[in-house]
N, C-alpha and C. Protein backbone atom coordinates (compact mmCIF):
# COMPACT_ATOMS: atom_id res chain seq x y z
N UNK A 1 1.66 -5.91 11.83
CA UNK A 1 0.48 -5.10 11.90
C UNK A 1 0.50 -4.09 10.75
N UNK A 2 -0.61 -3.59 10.20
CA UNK A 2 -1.00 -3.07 9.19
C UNK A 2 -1.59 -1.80 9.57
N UNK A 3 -0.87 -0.63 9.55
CA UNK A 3 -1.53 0.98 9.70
C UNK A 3 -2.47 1.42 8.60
N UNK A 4 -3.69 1.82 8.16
CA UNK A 4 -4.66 2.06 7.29
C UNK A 4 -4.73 3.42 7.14
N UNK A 5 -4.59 3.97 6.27
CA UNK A 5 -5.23 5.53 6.00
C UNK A 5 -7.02 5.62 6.52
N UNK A 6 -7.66 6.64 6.83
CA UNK A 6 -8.49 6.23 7.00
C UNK A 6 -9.31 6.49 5.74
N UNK A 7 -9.02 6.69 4.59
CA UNK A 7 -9.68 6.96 3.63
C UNK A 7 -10.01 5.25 3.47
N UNK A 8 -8.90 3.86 3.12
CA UNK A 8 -8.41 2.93 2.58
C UNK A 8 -9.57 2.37 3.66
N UNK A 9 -9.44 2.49 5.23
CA UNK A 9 -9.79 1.89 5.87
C UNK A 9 -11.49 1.91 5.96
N UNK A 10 -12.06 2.93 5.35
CA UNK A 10 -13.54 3.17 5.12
C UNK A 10 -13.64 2.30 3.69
N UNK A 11 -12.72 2.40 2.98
CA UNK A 11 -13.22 1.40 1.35
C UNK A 11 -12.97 0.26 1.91
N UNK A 12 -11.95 -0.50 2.38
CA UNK A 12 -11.88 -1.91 3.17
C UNK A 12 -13.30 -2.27 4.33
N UNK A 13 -13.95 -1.37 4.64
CA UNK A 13 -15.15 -1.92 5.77
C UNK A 13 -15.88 -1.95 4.05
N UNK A 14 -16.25 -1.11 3.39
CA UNK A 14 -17.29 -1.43 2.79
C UNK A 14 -16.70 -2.56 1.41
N UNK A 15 -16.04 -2.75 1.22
CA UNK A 15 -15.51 -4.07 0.51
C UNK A 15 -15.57 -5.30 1.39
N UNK A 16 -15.37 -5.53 2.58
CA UNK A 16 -15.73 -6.71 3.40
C UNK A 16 -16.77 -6.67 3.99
N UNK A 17 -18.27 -5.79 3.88
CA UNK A 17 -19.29 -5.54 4.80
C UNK A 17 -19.71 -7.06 4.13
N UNK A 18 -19.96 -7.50 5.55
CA UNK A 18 -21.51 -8.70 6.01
C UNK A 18 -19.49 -9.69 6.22
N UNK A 19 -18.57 -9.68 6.25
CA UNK A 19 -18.00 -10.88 6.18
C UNK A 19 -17.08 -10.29 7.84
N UNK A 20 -17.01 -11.63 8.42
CA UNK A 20 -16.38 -11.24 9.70
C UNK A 20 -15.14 -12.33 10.21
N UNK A 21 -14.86 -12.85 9.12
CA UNK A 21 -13.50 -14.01 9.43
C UNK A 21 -13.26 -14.28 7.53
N UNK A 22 -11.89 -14.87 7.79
CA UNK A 22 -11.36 -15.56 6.34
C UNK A 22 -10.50 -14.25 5.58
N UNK A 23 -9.72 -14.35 4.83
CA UNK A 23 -8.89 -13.53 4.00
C UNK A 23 -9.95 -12.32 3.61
N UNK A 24 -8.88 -11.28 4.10
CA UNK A 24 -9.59 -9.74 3.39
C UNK A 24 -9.70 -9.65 2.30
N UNK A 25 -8.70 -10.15 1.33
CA UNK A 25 -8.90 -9.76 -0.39
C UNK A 25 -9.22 -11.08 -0.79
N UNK A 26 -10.40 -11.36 -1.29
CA UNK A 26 -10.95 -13.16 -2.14
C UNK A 26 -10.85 -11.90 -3.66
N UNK A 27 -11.12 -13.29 -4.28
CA UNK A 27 -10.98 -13.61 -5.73
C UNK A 27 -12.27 -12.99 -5.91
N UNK A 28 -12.92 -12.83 -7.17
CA UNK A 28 -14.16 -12.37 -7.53
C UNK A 28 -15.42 -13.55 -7.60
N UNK A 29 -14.68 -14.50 -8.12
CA UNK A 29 -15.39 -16.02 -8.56
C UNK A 29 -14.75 -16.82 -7.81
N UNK A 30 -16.09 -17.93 -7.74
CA UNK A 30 -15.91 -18.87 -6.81
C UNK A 30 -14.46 -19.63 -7.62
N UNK A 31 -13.10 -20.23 -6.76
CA UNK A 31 -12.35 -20.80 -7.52
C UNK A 31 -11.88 -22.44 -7.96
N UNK A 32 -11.15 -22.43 -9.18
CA UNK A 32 -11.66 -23.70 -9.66
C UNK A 32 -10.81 -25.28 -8.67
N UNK A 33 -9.99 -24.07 -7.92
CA UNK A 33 -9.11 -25.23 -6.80
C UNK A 33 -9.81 -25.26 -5.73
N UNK A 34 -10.36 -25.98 -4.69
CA UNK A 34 -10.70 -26.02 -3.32
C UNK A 34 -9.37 -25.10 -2.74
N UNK A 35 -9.40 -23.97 -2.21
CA UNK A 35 -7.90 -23.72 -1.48
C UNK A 35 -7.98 -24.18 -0.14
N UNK A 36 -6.86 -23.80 0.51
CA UNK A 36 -7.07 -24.52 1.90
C UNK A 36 -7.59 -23.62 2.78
N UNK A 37 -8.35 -24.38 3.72
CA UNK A 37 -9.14 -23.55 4.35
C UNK A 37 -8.84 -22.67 4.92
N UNK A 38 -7.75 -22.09 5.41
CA UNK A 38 -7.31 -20.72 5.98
C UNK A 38 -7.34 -19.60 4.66
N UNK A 39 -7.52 -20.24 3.32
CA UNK A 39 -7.27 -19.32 2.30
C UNK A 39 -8.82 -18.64 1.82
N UNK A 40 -9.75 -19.53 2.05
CA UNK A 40 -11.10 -19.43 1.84
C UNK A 40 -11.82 -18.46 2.68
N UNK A 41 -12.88 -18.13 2.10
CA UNK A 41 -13.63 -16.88 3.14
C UNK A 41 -15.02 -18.48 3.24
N UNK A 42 -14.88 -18.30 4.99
CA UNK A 42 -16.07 -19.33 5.39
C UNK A 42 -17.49 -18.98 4.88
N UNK A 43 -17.37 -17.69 4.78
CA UNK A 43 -19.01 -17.19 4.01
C UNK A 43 -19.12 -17.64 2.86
N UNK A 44 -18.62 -17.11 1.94
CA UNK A 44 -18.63 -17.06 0.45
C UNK A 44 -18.30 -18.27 0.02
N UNK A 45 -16.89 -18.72 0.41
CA UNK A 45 -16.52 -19.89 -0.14
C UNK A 45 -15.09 -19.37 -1.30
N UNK A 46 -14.94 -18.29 -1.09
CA UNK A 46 -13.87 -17.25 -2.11
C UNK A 46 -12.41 -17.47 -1.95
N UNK A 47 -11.92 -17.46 -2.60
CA UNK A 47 -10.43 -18.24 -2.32
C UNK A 47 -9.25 -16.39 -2.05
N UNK A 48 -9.11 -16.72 -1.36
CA UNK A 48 -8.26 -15.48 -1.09
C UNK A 48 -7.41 -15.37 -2.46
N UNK A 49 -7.02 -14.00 -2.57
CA UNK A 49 -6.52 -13.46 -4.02
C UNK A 49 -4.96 -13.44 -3.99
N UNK A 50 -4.58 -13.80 -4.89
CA UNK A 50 -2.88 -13.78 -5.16
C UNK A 50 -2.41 -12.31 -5.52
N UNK A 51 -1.24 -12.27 -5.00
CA UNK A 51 -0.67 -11.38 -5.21
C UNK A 51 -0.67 -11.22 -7.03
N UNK A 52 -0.17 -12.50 -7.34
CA UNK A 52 0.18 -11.94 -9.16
C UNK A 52 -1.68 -11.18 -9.87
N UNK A 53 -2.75 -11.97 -9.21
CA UNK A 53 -3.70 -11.60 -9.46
C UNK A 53 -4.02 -10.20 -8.91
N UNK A 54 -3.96 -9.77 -7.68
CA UNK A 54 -4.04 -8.30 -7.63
C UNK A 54 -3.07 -7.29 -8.02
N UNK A 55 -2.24 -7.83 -8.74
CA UNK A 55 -1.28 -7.14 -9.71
C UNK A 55 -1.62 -6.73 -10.65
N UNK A 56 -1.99 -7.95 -11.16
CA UNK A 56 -2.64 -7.68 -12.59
C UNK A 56 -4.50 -6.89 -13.02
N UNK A 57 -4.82 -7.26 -11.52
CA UNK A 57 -6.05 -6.33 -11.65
C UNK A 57 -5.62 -4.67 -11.47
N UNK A 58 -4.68 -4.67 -10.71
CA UNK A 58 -4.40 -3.18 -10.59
C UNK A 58 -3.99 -2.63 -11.50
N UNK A 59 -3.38 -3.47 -12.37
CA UNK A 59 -2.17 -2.74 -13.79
C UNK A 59 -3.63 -2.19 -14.29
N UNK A 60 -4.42 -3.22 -14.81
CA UNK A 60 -5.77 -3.06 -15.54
C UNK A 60 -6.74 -2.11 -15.50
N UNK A 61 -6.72 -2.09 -13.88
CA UNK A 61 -7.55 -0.66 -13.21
C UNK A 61 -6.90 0.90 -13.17
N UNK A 62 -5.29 0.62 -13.66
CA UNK A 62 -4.91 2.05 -13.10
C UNK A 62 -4.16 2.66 -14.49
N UNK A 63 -4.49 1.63 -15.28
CA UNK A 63 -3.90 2.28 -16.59
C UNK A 63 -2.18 1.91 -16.89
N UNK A 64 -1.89 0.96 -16.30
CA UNK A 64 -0.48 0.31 -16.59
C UNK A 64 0.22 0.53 -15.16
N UNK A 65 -0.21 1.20 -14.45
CA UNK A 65 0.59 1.64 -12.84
C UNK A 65 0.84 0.08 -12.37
N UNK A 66 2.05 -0.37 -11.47
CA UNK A 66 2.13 -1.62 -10.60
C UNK A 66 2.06 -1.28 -9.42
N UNK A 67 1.70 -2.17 -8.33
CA UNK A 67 1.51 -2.06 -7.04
C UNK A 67 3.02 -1.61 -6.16
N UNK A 68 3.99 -1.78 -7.01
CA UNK A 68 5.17 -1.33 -6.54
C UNK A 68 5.67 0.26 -7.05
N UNK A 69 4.87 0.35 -7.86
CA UNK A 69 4.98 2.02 -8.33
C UNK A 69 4.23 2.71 -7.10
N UNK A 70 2.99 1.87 -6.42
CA UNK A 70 1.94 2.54 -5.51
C UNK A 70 2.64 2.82 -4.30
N UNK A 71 3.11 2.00 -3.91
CA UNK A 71 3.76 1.83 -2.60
C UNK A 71 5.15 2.82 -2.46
N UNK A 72 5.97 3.08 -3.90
CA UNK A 72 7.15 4.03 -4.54
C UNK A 72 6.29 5.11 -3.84
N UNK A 73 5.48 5.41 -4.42
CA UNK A 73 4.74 7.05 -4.68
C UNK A 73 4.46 7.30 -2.93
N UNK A 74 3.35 6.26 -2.47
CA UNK A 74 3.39 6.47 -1.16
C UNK A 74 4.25 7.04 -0.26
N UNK A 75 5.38 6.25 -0.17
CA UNK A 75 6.53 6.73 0.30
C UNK A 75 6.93 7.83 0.46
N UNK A 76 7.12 7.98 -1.27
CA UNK A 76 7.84 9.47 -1.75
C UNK A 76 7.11 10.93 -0.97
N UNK A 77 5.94 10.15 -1.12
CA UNK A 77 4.72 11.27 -0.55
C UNK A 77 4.83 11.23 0.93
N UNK A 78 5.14 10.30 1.62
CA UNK A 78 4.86 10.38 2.97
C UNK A 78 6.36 11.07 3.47
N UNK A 79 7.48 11.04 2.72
CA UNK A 79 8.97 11.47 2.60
C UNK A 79 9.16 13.12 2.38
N UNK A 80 7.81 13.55 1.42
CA UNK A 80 8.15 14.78 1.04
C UNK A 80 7.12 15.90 2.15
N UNK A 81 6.42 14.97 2.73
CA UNK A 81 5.39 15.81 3.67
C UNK A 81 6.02 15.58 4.87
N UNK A 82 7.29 15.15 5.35
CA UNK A 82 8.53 15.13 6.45
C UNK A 82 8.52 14.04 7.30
N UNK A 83 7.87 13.22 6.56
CA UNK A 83 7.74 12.04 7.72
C UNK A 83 9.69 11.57 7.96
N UNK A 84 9.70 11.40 8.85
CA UNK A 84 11.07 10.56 9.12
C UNK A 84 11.83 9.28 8.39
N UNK A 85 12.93 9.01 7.69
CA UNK A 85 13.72 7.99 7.25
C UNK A 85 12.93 6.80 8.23
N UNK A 86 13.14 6.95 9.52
CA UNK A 86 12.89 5.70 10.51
C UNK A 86 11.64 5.73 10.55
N UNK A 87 10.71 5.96 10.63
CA UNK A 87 9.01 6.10 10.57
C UNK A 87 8.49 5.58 9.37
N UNK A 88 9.22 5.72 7.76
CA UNK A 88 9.22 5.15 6.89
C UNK A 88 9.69 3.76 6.54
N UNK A 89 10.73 3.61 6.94
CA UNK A 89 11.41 2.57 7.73
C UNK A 89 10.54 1.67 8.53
N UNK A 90 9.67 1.90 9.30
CA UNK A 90 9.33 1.08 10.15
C UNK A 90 7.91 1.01 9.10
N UNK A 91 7.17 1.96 8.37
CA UNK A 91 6.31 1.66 7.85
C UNK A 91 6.41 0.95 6.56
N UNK A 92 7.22 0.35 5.94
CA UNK A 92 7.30 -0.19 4.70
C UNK A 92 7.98 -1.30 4.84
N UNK A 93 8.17 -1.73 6.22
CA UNK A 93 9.28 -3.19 6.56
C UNK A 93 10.75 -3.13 5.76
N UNK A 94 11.07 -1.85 5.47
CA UNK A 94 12.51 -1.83 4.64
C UNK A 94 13.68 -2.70 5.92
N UNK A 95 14.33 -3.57 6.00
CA UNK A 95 15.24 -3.71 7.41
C UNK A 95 16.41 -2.80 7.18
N UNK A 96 16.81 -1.75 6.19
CA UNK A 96 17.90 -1.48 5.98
C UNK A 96 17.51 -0.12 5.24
N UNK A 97 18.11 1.08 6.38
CA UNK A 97 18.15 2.62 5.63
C UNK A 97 18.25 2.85 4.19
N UNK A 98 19.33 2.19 3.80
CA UNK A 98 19.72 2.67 2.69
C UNK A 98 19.17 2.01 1.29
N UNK A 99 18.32 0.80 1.89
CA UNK A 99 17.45 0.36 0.76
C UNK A 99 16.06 1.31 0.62
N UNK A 100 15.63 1.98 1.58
CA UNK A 100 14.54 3.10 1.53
C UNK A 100 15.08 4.08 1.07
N UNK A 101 15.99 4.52 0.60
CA UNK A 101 16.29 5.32 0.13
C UNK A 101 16.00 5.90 -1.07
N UNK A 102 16.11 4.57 -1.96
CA UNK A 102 15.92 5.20 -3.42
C UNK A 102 14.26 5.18 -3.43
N UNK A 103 13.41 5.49 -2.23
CA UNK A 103 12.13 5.47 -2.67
C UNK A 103 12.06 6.95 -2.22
N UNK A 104 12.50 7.38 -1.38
CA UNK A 104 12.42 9.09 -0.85
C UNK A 104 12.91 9.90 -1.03
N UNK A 105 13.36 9.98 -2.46
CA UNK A 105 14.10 11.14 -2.80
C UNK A 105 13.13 12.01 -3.14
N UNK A 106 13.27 13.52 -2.60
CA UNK A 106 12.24 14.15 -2.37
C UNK A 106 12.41 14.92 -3.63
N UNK A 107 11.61 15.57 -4.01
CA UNK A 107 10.96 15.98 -5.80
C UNK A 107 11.35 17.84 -5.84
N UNK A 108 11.29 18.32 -6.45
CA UNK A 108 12.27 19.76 -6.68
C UNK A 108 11.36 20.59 -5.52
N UNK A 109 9.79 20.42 -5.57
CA UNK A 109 9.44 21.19 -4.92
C UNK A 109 9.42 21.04 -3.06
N UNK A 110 9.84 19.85 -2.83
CA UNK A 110 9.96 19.75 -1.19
C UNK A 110 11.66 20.38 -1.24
N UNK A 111 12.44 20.39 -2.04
CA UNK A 111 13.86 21.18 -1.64
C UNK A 111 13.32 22.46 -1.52
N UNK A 112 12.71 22.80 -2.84
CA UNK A 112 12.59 24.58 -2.39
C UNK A 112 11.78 24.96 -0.95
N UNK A 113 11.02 23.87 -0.74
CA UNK A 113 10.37 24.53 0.47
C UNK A 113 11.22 24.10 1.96
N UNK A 114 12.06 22.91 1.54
CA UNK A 114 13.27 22.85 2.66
C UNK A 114 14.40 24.04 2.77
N UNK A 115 14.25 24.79 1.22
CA UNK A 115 15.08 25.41 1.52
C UNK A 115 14.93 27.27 2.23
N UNK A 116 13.28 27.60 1.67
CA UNK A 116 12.83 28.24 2.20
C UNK A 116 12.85 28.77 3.82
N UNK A 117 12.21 27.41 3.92
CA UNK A 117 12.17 27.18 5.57
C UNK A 117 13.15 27.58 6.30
N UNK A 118 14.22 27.24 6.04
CA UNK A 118 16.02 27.37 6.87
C UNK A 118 16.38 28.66 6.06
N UNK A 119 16.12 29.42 5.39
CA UNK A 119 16.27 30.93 4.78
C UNK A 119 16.30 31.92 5.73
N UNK A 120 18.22 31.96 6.25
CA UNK A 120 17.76 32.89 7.50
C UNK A 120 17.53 34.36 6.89
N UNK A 121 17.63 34.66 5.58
CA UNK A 121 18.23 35.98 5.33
C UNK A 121 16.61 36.32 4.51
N UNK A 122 15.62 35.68 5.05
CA UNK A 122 14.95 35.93 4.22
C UNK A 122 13.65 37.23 5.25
């Protein structure tokens, strides 16, 4: 299962409005393979989109960024606003702590404010 921001989840209704079955992300153009029919949108006729292809549209759209830099940052962000190791963990399918790790290392300014926080002398 897939948790949505609801920002993502308002651009995803209006990127799939009028379609109500078949792959969420199709291709732009009709494609030059018949795919198989679980890959096709029954409306359109759109061949659901490849990963290397929404890679490469994203590099294109974001100015050289990869979809694995997106998902890095996410993290980092959802890491530095206190979400939990295990909550992150469960949200990024990592099976193993210590491979999430090198995505949440939190950035100078979540220490100072960790360190603030626990400042008994302050």
């Amino acid at each position: 299962m897939i948790f949505w921001a609801s920002g993502t989840a308002r651009l995803l209704a209006r990127y799939n409005r009028g379609r109500r079955r078949g792959p969420v992300f199709v291709t732009l153009h009709q494609p030059n393979v018949i795919p198989a029919a679980r890959d096709r949108c029954p409306d359109t006729g759109r061949g659901r989109l490849s990963y290397e292809r929404a890679c490469t549209a994203f590099r294109e759209a974001s100015g050289g960024w990869t979809l694995h830099q997106l998902r890095h940052s996410s993290l980092t962000h959802l890491g530095e606003a206190g979400a939990s190791a295990m909550l992150l963990q469960a949200k990024s399918r990592h099976r193993d702590l210590r491979t999430l790790a090198r995505y949440t290392k939190p950035g100078t300014e979540a220490v100072a404010a960790l360190t603030t926080h626990f400042d008994n002398s302050r």
